[in-house]
Structure formats: C-alpha cells, structure tokens
PDB file of N, CA and C in Angstrom:
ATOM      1  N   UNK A   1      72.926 160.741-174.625  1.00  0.00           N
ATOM      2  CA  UNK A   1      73.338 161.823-175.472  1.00  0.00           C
ATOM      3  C   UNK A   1      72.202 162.820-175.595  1.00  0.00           C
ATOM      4  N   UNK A   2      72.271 164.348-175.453  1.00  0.00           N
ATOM      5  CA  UNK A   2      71.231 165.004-175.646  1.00  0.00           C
ATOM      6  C   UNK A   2      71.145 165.630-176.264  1.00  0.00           C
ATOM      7  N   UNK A   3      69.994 166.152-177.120  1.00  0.00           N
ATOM      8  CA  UNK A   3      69.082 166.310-178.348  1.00  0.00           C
ATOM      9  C   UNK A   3      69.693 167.555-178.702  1.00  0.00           C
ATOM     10  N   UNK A   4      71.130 167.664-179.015  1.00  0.00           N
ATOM     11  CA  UNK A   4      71.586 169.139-178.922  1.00  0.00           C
ATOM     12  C   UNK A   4      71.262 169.761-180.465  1.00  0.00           C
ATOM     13  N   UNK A   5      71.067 170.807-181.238  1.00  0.00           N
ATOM     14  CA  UNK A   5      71.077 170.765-182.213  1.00  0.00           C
ATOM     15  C   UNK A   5      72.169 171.831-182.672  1.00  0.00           C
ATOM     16  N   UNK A   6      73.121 171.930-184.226  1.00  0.00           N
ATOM     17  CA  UNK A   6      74.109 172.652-184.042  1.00  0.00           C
ATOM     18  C   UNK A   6      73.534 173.940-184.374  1.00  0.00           C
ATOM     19  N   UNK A   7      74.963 175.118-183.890  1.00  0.00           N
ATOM     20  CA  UNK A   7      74.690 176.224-183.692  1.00  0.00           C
ATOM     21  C   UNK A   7      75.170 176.993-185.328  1.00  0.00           C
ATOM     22  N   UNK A   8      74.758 178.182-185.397  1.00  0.00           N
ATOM     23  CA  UNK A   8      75.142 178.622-186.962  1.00  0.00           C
ATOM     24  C   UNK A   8      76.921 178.653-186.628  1.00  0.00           C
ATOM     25  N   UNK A   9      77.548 178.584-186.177  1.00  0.00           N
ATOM     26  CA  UNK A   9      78.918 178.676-186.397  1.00  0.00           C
ATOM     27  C   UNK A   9      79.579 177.539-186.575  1.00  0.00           C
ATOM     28  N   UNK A  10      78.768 176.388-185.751  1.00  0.00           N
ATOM     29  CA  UNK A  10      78.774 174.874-186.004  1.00  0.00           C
ATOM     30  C   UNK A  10      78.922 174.278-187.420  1.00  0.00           C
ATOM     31  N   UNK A  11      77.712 174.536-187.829  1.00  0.00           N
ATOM     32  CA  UNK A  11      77.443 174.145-189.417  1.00  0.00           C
ATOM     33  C   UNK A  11      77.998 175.157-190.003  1.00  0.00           C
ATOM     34  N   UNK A  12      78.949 176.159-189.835  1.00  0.00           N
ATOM     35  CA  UNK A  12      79.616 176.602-190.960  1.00  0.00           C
ATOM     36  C   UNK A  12      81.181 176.786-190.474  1.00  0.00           C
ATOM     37  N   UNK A  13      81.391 176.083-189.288  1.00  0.00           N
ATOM     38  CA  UNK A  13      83.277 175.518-189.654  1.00  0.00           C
ATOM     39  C   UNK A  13      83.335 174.372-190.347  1.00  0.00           C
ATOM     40  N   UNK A  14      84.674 174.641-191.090  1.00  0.00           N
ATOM     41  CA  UNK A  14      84.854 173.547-192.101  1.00  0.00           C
ATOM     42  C   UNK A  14      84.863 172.283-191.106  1.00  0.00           C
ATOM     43  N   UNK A  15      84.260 170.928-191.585  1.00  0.00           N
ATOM     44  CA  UNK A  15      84.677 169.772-190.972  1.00  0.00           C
ATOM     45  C   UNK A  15      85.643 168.935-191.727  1.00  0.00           C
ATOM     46  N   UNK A  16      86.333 168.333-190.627  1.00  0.00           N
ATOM     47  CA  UNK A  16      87.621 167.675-190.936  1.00  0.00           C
ATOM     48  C   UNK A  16      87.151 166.635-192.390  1.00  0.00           C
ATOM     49  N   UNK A  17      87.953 166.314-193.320  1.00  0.00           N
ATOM     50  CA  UNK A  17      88.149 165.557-194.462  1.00  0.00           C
ATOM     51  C   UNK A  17      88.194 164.020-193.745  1.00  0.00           C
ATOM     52  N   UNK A  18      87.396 163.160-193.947  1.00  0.00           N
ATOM     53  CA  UNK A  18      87.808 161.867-193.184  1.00  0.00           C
ATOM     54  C   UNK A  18      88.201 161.195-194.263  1.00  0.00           C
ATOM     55  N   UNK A  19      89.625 159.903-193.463  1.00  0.00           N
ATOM     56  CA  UNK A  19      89.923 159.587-194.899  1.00  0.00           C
ATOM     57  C   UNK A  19      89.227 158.475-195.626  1.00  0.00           C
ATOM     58  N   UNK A  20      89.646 157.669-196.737  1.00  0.00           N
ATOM     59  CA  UNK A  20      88.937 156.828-197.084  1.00  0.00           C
ATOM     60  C   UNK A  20      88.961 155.546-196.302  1.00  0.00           C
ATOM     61  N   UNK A  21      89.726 155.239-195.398  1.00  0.00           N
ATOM     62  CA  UNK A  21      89.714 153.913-194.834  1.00  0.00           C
ATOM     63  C   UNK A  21      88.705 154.233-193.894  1.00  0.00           C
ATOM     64  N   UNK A  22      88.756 155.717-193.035  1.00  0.00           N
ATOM     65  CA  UNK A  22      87.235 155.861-192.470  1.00  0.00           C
ATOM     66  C   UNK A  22      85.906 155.385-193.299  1.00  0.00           C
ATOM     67  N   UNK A  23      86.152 156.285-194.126  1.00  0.00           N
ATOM     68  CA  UNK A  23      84.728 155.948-195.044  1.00  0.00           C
ATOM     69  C   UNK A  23      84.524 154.258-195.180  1.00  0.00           C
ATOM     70  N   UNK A  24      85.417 153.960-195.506  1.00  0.00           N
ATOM     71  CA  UNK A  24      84.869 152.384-196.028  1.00  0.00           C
ATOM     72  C   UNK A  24      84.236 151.507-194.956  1.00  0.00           C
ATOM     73  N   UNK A  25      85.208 152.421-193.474  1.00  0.00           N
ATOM     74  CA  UNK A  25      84.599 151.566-192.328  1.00  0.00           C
ATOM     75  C   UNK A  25      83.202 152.111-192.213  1.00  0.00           C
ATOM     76  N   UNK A  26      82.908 153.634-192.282  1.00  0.00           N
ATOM     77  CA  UNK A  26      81.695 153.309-191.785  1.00  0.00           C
ATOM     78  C   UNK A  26      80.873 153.083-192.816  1.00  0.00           C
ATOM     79  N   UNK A  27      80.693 152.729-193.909  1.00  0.00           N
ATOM     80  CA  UNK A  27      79.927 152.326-194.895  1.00  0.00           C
ATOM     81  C   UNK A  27      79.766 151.024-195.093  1.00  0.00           C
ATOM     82  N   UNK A  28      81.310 150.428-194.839  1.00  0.00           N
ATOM     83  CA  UNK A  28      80.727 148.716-194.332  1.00  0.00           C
ATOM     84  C   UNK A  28      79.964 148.436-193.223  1.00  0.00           C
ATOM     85  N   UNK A  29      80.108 149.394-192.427  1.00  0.00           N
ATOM     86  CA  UNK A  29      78.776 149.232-190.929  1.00  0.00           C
ATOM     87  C   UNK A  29      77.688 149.771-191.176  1.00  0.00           C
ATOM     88  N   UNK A  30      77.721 150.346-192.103  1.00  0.00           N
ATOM     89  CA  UNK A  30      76.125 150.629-192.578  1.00  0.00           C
ATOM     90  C   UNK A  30      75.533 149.609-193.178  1.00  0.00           C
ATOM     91  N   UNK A  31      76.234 149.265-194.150  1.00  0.00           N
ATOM     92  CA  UNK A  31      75.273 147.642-195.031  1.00  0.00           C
ATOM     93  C   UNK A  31      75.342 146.778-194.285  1.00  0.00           C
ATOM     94  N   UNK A  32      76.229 146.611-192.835  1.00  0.00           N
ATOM     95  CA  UNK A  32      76.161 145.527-192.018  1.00  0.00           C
ATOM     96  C   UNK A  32      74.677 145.793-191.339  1.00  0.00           C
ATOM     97  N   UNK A  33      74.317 146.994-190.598  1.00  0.00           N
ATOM     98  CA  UNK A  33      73.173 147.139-190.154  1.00  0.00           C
ATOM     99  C   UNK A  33      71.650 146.913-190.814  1.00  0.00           C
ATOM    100  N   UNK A  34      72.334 147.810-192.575  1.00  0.00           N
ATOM    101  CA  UNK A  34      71.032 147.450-193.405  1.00  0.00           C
ATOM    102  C   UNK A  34      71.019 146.221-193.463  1.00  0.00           C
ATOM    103  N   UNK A  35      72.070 145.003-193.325  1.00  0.00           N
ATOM    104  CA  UNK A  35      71.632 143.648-193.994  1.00  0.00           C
ATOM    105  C   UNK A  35      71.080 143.243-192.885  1.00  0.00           C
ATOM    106  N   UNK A  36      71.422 143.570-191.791  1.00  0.00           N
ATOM    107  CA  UNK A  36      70.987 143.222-190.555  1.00  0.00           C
ATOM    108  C   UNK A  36      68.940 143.285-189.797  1.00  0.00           C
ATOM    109  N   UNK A  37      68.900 144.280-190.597  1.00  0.00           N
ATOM    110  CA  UNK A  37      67.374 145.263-190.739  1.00  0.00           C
ATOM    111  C   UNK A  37      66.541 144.022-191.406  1.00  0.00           C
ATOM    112  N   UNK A  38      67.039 143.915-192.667  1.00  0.00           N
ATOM    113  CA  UNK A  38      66.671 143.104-193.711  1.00  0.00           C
ATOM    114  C   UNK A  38      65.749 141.739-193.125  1.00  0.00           C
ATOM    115  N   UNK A  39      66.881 140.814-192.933  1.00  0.00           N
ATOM    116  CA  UNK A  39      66.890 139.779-192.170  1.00  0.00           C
ATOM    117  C   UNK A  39      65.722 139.799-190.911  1.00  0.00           C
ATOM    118  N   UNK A  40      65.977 140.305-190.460  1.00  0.00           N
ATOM    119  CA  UNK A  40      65.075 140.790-189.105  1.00  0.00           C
ATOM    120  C   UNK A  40      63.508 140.954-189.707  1.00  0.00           C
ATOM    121  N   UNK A  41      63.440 141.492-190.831  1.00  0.00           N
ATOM    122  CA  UNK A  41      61.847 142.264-190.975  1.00  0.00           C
ATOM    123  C   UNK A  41      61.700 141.082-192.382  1.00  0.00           C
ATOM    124  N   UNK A  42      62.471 140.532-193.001  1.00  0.00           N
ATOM    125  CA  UNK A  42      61.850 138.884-193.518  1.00  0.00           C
ATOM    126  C   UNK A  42      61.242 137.652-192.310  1.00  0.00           C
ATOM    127  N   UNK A  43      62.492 138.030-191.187  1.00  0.00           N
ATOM    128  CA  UNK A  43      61.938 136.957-190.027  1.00  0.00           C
ATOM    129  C   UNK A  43      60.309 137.235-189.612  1.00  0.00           C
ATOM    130  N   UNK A  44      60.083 138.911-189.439  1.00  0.00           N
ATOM    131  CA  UNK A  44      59.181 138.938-188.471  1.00  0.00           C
ATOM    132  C   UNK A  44      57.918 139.303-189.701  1.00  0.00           C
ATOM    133  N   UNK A  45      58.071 139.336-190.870  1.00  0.00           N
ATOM    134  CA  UNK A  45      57.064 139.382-192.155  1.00  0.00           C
ATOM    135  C   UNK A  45      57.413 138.140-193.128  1.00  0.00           C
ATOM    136  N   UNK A  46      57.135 136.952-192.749  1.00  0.00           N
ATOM    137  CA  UNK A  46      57.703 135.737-193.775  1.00  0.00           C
ATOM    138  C   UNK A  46      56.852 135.852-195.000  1.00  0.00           C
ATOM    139  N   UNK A  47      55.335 136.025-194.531  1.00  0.00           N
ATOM    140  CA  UNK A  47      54.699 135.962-196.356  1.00  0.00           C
ATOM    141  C   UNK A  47      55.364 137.286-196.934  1.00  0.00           C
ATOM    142  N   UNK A  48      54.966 138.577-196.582  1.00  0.00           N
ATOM    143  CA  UNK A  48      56.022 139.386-197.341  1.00  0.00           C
ATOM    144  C   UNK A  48      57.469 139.197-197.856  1.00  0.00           C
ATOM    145  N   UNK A  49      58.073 138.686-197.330  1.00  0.00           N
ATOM    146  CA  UNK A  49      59.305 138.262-197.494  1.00  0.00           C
ATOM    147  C   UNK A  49      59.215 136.958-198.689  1.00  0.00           C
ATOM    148  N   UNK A  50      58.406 136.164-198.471  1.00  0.00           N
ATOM    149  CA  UNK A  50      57.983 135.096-199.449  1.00  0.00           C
ATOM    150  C   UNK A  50      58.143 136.198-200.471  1.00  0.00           C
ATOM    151  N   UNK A  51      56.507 136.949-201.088  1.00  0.00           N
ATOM    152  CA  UNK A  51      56.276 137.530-202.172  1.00  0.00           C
ATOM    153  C   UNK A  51      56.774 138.168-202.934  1.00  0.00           C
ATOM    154  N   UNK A  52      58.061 138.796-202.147  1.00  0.00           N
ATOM    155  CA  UNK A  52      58.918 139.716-202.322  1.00  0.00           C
ATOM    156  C   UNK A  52      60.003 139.159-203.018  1.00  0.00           C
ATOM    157  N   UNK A  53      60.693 137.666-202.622  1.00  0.00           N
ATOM    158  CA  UNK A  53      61.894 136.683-203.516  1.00  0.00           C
ATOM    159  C   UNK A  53      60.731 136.193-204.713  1.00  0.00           C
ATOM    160  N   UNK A  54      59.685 136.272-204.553  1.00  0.00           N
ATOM    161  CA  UNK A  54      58.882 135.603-205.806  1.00  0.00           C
ATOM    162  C   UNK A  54      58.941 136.441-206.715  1.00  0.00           C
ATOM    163  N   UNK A  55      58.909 137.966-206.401  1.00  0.00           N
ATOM    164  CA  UNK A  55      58.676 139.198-207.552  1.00  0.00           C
ATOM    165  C   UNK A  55      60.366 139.616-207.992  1.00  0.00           C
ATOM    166  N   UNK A  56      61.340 138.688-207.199  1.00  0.00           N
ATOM    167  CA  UNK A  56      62.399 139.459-207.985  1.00  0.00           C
ATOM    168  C   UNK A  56      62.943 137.859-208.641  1.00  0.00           C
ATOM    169  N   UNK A  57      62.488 136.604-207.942  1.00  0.00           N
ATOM    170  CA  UNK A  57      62.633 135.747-209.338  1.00  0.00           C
ATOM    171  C   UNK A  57      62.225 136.072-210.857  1.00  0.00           C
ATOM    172  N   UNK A  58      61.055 136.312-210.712  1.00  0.00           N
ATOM    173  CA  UNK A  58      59.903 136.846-211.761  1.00  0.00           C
ATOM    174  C   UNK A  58      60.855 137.951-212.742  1.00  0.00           C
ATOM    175  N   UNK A  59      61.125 138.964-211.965  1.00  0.00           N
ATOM    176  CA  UNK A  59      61.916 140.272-212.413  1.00  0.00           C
ATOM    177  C   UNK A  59      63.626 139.316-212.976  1.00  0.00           C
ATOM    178  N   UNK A  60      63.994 138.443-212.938  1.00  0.00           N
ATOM    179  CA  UNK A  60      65.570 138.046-212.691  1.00  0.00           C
ATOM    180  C   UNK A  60      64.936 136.697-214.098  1.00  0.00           C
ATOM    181  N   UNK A  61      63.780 136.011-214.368  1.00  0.00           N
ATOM    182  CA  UNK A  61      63.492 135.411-215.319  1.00  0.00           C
ATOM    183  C   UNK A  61      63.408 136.344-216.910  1.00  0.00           C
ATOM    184  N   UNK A  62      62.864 137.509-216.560  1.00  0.00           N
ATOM    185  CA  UNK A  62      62.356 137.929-217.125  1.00  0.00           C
ATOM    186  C   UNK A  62      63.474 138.803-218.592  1.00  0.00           C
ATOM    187  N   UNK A  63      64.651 139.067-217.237  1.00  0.00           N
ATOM    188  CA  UNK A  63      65.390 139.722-217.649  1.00  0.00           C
ATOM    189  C   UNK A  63      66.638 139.627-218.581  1.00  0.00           C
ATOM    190  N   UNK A  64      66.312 140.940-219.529  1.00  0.00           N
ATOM    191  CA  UNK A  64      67.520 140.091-220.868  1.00  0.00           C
ATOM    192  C   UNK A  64      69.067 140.930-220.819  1.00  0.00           C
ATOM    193  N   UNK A  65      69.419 139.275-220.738  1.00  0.00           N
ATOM    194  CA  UNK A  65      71.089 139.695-221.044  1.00  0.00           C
ATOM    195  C   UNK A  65      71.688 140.540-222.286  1.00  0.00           C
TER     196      UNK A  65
END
C-alpha cells in the first residue's frame, strides 16, 4: 500500500456513516489486538509485568467500596 496522503477535496467529502455492527466489529478487533500487544510485551518484560500486577493488587487492596 503506498504512503498516499489525502487530498483537500478528500478530507472534505462527507464520509459514509458506518453502521453500528461495523463499529462494534472493528472495535472488537481493536481490543483483540490491544489484548494481544499486552500479552506479548508481559511475555517479553516478565519482571515488569510482575511489578505491574503487584501495583494494581496494591491499588485493588487499597480500594474503597
């Protein structure tokens, strides 16, 4: 795909309304990727990833109902 960038007539026709079952799809493929990210950068940073469930136990003890 190449690095096209849009033209002023581009960014100012209206774009189509997508509907909500679009949206939900691509927003569930977004948190699929972010959870996906996640996972990946606990695997390849485990003490960070350690320190990080330690500071939101800490934060989740702490916290009043």
């Amino acid at each position: 795909m190449p690095d096209v960038q849009p033209t002023e007539e581009d960014r100012d026709a209206p774009q189509p309304q997508e509907s909500a079952a679009q949206r939900r799809a691509r927003r569930a493929q977004f948190l699929r990727d972010l959870n996906e990210a996640r996972e990946l950068r606990d695997r390849v940073q485990p003490r960070r990833a350690r320190a990080a469930r330690m500071r939101q136990q800490m934060r989740m003890r702490t916290f009043r109902w």
